[in-house]
Protein backbone atom coordinates (compact mmCIF):
# COMPACT_ATOMS: atom_id res chain seq x y z
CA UNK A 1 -15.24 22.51 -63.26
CA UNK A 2 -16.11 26.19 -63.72
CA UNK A 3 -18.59 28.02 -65.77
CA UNK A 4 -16.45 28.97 -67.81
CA UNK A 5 -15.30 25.63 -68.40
CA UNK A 6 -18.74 24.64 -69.20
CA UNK A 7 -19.19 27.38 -71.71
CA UNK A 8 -15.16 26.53 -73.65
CA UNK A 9 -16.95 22.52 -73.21
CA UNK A 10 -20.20 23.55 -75.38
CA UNK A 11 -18.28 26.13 -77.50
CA UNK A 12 -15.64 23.38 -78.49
CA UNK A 13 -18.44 20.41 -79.11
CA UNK A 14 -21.40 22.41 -80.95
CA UNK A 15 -23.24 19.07 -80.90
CA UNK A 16 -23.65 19.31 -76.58
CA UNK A 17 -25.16 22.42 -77.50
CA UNK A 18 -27.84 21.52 -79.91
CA UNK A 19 -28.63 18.54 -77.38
CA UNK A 20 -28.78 20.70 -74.62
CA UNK A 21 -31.26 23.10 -76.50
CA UNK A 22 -33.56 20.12 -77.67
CA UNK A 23 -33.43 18.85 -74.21
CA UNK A 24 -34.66 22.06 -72.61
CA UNK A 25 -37.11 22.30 -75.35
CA UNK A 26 -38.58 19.16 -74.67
CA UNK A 27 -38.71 19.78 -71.28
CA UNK A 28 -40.37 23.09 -71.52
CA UNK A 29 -43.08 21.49 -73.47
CA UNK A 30 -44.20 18.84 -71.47
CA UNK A 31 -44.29 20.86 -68.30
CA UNK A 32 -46.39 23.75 -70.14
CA UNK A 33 -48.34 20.63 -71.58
CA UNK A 34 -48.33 19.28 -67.76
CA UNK A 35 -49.55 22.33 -65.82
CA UNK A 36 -51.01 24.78 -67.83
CA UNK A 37 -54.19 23.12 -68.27
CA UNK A 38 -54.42 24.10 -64.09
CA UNK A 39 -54.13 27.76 -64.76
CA UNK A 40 -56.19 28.39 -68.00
CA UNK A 41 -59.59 28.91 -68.03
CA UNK A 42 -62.31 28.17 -71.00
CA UNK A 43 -65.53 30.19 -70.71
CA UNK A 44 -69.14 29.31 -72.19
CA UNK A 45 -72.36 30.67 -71.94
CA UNK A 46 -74.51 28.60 -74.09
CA UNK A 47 -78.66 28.55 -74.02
CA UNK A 48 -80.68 25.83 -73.11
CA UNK A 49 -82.06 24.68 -76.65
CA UNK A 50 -85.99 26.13 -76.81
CA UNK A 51 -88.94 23.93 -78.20
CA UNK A 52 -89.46 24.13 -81.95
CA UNK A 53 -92.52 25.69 -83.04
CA UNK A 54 -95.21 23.20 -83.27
CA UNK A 55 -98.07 23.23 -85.27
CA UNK A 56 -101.10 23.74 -82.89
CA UNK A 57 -104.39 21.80 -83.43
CA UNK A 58 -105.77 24.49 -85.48
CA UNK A 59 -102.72 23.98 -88.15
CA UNK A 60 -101.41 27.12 -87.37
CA UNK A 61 -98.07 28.09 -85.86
CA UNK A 62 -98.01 29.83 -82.18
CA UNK A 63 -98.32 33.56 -81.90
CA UNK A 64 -95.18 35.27 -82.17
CA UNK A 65 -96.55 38.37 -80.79
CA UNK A 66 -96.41 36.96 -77.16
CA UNK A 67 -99.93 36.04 -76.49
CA UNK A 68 -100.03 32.23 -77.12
CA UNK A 69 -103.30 31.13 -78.80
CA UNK A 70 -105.28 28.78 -76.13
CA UNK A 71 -104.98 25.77 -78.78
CA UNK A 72 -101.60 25.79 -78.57
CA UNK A 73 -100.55 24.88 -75.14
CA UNK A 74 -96.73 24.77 -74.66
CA UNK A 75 -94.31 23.20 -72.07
CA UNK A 76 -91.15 24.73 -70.94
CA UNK A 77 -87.72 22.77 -69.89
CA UNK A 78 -88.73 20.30 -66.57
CA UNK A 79 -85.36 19.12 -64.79
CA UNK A 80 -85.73 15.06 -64.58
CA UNK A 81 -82.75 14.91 -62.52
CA UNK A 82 -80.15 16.45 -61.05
CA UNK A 83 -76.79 16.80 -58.43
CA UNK A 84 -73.78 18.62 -58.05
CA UNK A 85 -70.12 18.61 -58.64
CA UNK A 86 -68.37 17.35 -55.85
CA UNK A 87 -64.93 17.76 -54.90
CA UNK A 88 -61.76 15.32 -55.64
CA UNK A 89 -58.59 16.84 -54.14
CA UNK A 90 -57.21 20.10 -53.91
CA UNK A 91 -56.36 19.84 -57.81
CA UNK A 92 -58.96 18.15 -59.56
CA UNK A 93 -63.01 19.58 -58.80
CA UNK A 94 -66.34 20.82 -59.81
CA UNK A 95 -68.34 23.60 -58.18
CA UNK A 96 -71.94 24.06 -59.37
CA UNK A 97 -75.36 21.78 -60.65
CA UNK A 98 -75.89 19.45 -63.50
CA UNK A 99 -79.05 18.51 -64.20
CA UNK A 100 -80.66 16.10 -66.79
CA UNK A 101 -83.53 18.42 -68.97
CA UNK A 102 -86.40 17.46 -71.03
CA UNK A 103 -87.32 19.67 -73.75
CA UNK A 104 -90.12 18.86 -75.48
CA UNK A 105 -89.27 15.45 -75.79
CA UNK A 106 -85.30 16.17 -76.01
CA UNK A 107 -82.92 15.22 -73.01
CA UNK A 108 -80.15 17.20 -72.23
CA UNK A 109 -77.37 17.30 -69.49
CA UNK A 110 -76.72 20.73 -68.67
CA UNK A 111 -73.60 22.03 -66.35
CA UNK A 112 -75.49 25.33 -65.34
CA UNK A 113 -73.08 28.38 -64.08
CA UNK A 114 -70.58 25.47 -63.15
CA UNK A 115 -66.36 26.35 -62.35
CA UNK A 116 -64.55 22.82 -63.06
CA UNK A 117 -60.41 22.60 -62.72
CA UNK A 118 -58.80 22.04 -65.83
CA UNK A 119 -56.77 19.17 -67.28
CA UNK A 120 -55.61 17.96 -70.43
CA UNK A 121 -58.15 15.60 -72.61
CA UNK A 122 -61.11 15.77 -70.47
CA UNK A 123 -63.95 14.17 -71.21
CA UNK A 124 -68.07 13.83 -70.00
CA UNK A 125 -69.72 10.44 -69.25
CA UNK A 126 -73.09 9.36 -67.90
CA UNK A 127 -72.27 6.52 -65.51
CA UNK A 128 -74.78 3.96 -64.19
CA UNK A 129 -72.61 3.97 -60.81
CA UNK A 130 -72.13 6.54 -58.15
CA UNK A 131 -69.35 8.49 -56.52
CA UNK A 132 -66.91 9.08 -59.62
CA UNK A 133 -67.32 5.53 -60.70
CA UNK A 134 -67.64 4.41 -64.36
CA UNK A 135 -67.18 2.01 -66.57
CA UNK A 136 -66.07 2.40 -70.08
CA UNK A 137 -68.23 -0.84 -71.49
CA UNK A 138 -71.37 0.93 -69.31
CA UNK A 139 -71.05 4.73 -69.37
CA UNK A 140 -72.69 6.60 -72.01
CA UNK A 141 -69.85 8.97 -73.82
CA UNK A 142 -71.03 12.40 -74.05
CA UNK A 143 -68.05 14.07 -75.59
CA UNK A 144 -65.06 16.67 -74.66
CA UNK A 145 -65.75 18.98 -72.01
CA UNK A 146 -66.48 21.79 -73.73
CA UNK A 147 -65.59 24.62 -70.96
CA UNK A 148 -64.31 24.72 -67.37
CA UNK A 149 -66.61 27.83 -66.33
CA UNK A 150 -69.83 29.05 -67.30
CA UNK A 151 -72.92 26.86 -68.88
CA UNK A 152 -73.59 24.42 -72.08
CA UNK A 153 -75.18 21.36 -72.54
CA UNK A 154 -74.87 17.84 -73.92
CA UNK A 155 -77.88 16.79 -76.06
CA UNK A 156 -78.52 12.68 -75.17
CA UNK A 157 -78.93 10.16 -78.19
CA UNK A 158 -83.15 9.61 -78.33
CA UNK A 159 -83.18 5.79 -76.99
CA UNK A 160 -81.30 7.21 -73.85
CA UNK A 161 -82.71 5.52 -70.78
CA UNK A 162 -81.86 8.79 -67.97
CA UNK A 163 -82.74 6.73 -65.50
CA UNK A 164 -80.65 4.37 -65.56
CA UNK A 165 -77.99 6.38 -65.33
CA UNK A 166 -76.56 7.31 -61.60
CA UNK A 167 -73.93 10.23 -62.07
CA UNK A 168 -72.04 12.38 -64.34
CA UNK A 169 -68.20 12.12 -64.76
CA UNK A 170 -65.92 14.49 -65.70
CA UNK A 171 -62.70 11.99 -66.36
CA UNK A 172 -59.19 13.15 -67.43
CA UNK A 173 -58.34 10.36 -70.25
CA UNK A 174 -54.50 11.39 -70.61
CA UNK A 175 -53.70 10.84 -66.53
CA UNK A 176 -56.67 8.35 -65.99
CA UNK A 177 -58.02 10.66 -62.77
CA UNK A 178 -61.35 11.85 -62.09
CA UNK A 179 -61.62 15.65 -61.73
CA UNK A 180 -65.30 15.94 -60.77
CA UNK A 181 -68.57 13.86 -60.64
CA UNK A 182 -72.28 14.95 -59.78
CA UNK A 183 -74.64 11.97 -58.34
CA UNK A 184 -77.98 12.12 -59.85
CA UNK A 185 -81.55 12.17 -57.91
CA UNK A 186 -85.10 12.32 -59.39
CA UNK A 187 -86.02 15.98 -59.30
């Protein structure tokens, strides 16, 4: 059978050729769907949060000119924990720290200046197990990844325990594969 053939076969049966389009439509979607998530980057830069103003024990706020009044002491971000992104495979890892914050009473997992591969449907979990383990009954859900570059954080729910949790995971939900993990030690 020729080309031309082919071409008379699709030209005569206008049907083949609608099936043929839908076919390579499909197609194209699910391998843009498939491997573009490996070639496009998201990009954040987000602050760690700062501690509120507090009244200090004169019932006045801090100075905002810089100079902090001596009765009202404050305390800066103090890393509880921390680790870094390991490596999976050639496809799927995470470059960079994550560390576990306390602000002023607020916990926060932070991916600091981190470069993570991408995937589709990616999500964050504290696990209580190391070395890209987790369980879903177990883990503590953090949400979506929000970037595969730069900084941001994930604030932890107030009755959060940090120390019993081991790791971070960074899990791909739609191909059930880890991409990255960071095993967590006191700081």
């Amino acid at each position: 059978m020729t080309v031309r053939a082919i071409g008379r076969s699709f030209s005569a049966h206008p049907v083949w050729l609608v099936g043929a389009l839908l076919t390579f439509a499909a197609l194209s979607a699910i391998v843009w769907y498939l491997a573009s998530p490996l070639f496009v980057r998201t990009y954040m830069d987000e602050a760690l949060p700062s501690l509120a103003p507090r009244l200090n024990t004169a019932g006045a706020f801090p100075s905002t000119t810089g100079v902090l009044n001596e009765a009202s002491p404050t305390v800066g971000p103090r890393v509880v924990r921390s680790g870094e992104l390991r490596f999976v495979d050639a496809i799927h890892n995470g470059k960079g720290p994550v560390r576990i914050i306390d602000v002023g009473g607020r916990h926060f997992v932070r991916f600091e200046d981190v470069m993570l591969t991408n995937a589709p449907d990616v999500h964050v979990y504290l696990s209580r197990e190391t070395g890209g383990r987790w369980d879903e009954g177990t883990s503590l859900y953090l949400g979506a990844l929000k970037a595969t570059n730069g900084s941001f954080n994930y604030e932890l729910p107030a009755t959060t325990n940090e120390a019993t949790y081991r790791s971070v995971v960074v899990w791909c939900r739609a191909f059930r594969v880890l991409i990255t993990w960071a095993d967590l030690m006191a700081a």
